[in-house]
C-alpha atoms as a PDB file:
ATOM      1  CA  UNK A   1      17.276 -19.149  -9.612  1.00  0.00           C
ATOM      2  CA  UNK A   2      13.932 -17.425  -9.508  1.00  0.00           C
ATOM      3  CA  UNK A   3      13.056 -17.776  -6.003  1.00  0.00           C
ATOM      4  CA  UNK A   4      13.664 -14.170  -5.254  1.00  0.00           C
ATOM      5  CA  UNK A   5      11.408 -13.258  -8.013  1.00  0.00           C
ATOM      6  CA  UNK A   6       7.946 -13.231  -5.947  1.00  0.00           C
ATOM      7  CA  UNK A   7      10.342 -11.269  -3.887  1.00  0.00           C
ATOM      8  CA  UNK A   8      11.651  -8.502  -5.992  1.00  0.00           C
ATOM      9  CA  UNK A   9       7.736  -8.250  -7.840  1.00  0.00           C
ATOM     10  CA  UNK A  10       6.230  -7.213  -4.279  1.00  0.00           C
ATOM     11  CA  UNK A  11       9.041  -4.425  -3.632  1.00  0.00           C
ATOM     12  CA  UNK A  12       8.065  -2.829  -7.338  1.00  0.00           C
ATOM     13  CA  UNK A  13       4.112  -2.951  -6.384  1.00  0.00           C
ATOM     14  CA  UNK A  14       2.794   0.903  -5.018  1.00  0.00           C
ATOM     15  CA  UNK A  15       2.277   0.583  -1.096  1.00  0.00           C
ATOM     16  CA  UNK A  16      -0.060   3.534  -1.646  1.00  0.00           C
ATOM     17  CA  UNK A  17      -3.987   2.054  -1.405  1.00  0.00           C
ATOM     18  CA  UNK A  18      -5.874   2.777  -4.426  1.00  0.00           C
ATOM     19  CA  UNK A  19      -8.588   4.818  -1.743  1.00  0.00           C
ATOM     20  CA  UNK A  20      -5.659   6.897  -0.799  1.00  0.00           C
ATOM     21  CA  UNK A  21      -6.216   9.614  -3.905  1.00  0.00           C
ATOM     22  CA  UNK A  22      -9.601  11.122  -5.438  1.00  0.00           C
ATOM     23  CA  UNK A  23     -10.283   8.648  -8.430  1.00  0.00           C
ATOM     24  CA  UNK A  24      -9.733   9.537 -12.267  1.00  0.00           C
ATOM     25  CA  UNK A  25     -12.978   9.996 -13.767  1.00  0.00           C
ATOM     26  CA  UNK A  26     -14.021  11.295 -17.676  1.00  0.00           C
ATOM     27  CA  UNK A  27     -16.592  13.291 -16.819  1.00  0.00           C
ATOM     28  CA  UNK A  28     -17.537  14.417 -20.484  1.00  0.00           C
ATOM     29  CA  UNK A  29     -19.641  11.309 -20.525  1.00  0.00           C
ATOM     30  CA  UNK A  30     -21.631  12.015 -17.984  1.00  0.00           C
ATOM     31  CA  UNK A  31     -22.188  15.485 -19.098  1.00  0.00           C
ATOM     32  CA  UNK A  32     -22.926  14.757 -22.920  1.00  0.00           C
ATOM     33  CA  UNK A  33     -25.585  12.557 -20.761  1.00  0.00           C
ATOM     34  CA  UNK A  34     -27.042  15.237 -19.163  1.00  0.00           C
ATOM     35  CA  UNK A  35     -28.061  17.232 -22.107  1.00  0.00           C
ATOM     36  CA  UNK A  36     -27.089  17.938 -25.012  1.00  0.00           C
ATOM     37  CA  UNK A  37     -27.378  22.058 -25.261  1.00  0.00           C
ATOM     38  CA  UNK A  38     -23.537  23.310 -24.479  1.00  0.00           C
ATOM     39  CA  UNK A  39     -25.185  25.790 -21.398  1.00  0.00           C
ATOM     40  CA  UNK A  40     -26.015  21.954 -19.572  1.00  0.00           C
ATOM     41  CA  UNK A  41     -22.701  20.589 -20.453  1.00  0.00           C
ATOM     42  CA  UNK A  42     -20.664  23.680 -19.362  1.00  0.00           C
ATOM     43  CA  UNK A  43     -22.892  23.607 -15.978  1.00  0.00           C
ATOM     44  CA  UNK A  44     -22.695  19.950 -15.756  1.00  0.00           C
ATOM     45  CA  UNK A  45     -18.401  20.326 -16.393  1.00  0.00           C
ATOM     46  CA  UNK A  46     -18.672  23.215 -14.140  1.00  0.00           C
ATOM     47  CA  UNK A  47     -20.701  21.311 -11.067  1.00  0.00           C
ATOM     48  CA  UNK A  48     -18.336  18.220 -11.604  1.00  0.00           C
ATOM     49  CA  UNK A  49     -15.074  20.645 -11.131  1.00  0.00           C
ATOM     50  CA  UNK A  50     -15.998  22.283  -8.548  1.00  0.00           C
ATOM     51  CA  UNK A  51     -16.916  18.970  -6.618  1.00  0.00           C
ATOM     52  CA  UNK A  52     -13.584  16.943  -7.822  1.00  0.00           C
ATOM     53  CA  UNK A  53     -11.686  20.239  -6.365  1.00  0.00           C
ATOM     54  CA  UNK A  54     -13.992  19.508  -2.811  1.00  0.00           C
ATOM     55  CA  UNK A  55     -12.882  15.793  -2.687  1.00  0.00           C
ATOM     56  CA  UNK A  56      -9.641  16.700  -2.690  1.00  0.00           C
ATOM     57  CA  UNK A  57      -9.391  18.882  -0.474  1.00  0.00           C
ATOM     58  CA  UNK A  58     -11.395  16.406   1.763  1.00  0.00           C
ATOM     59  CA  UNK A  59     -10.471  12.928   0.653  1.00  0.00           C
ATOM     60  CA  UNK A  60      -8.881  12.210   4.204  1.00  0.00           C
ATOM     61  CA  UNK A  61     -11.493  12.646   6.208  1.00  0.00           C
ATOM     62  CA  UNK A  62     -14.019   9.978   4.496  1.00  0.00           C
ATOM     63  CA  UNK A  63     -13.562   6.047   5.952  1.00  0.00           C
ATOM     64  CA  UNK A  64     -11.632   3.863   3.964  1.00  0.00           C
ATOM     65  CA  UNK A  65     -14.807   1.289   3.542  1.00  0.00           C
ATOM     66  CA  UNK A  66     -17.162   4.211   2.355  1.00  0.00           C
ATOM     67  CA  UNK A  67     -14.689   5.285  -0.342  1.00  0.00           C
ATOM     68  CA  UNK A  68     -14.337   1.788  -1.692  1.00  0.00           C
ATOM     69  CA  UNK A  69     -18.364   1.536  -1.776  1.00  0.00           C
ATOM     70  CA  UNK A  70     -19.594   5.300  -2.912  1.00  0.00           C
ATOM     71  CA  UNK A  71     -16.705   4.504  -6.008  1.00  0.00           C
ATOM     72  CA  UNK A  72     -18.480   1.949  -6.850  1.00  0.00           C
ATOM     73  CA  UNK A  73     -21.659   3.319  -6.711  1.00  0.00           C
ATOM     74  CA  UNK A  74     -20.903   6.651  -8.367  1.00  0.00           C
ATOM     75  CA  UNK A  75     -19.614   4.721 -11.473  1.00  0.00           C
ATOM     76  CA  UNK A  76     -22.623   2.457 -11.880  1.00  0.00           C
ATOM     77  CA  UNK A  77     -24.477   2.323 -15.435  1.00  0.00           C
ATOM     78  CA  UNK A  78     -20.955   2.821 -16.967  1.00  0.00           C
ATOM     79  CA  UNK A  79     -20.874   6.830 -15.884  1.00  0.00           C
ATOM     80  CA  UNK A  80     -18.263   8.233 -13.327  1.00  0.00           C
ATOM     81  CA  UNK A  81     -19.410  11.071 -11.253  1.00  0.00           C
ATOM     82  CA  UNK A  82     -17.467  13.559  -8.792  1.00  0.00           C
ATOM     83  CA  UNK A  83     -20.887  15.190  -7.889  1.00  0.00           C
ATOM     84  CA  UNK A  84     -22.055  11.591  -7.132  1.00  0.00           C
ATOM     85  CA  UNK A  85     -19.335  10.542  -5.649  1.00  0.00           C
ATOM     86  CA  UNK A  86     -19.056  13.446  -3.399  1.00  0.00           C
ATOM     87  CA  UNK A  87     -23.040  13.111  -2.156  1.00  0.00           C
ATOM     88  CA  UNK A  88     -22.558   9.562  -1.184  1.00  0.00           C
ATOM     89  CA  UNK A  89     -19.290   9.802   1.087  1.00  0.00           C
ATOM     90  CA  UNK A  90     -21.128  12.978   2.597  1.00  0.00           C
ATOM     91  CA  UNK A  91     -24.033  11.083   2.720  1.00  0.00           C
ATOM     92  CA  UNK A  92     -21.918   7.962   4.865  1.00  0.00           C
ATOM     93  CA  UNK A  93     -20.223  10.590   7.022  1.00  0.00           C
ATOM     94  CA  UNK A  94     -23.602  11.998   8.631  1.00  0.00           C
ATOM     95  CA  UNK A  95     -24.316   8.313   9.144  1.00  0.00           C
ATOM     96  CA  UNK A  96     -21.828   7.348  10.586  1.00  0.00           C
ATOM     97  CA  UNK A  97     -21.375  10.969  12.944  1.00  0.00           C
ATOM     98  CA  UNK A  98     -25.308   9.760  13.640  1.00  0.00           C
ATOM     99  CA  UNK A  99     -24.144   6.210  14.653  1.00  0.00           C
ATOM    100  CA  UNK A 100     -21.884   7.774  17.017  1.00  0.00           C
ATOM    101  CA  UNK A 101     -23.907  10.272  18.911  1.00  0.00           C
ATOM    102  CA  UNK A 102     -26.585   7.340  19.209  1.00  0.00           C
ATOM    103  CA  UNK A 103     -24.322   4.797  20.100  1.00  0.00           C
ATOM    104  CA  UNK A 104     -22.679   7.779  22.638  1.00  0.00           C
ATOM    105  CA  UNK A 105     -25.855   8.090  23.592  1.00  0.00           C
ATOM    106  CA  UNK A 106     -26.711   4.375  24.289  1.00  0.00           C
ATOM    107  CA  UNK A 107     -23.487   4.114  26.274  1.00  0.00           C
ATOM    108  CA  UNK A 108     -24.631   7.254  28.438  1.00  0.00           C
ATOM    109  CA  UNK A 109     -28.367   6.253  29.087  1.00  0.00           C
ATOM    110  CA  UNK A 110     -26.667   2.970  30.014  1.00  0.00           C
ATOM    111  CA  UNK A 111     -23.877   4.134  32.956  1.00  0.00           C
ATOM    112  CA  UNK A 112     -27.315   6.418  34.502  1.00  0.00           C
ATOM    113  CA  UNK A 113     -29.321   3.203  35.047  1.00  0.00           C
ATOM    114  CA  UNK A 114     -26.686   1.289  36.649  1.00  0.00           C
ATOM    115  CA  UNK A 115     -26.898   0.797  40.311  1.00  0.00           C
ATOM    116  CA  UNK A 116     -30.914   1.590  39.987  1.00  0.00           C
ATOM    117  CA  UNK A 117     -33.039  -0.557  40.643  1.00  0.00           C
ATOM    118  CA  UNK A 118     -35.830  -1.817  38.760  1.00  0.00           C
ATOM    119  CA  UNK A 119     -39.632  -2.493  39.959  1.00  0.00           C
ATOM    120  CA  UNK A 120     -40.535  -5.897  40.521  1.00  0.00           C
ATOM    121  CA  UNK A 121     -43.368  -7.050  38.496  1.00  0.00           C
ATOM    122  CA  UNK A 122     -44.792 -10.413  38.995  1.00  0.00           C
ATOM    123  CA  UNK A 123     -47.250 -12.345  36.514  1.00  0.00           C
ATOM    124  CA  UNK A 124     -50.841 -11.094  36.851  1.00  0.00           C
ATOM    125  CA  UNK A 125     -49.088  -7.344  37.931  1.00  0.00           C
ATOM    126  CA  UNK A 126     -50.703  -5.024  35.108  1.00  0.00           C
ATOM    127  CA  UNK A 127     -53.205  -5.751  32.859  1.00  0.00           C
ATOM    128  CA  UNK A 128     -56.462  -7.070  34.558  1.00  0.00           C
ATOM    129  CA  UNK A 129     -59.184  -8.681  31.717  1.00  0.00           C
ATOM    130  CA  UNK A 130     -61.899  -8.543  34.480  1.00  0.00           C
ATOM    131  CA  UNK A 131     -61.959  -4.706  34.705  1.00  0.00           C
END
């Protein structure tokens, strides 16, 4: 009788990852945190606006695996931060551009030194303690 219930619960679940939209955050937390004069917290509401508003329009580009760790780290200490947030997936996608040209690089340096040949060096070649 309920054997198409595991079933029937998997079609109702979202197929949509949660690292496919910009998180929720309550940013007046973090702002009240950052001072408590109302110029700071307009800046601070202000700075976190403007940089939810830049994930968006971004959110595709970052790797799955960075947005699942700079969430994480933007919300540690119990505060949630778009500004945060924002600085650590740029932060992973120079990396990672980095890892690239160096690994392009690598693979380049590689293919020039194939088919040359290297010196022979024997033991005793080199260094000479008498001298």
């Amino acid at each position: 009788m309920f054997l198409h219930l595991p079933i029937a619960m998997m079609g109702m679940l979202s197929p949509v990852a949660v690292s496919d939209a910009v998180p929720s955050f309550s940013i007046v937390s973090e702002c009240r945190f950052e001072g408590e004069s109302p110029e700071v917290f307009d800046r601070c509401s202000k700075d976190e606006a403007d940089a939810r508003q830049r994930l968006e329009g971004e959110w595709a580009q970052f790797a799955p695996a960075d947005k699942s760790t700079c969430i994480v780290e933007s919300t540690i200490g119990g505060f949630a931060s778009y500004v945060d947030l924002l600085t650590c997936l740029e932060m992973s996608n120079d990396v990672r551009k980095e890892n690239n040209k160096s690994t392009g690089s690598a693979a380049n340096e590689g293919s020039q030194t194939v088919g040359q040949e290297r010196p022979e060096m024997n033991p005793g070649d080199g260094h000479d303690p008498n001298r």
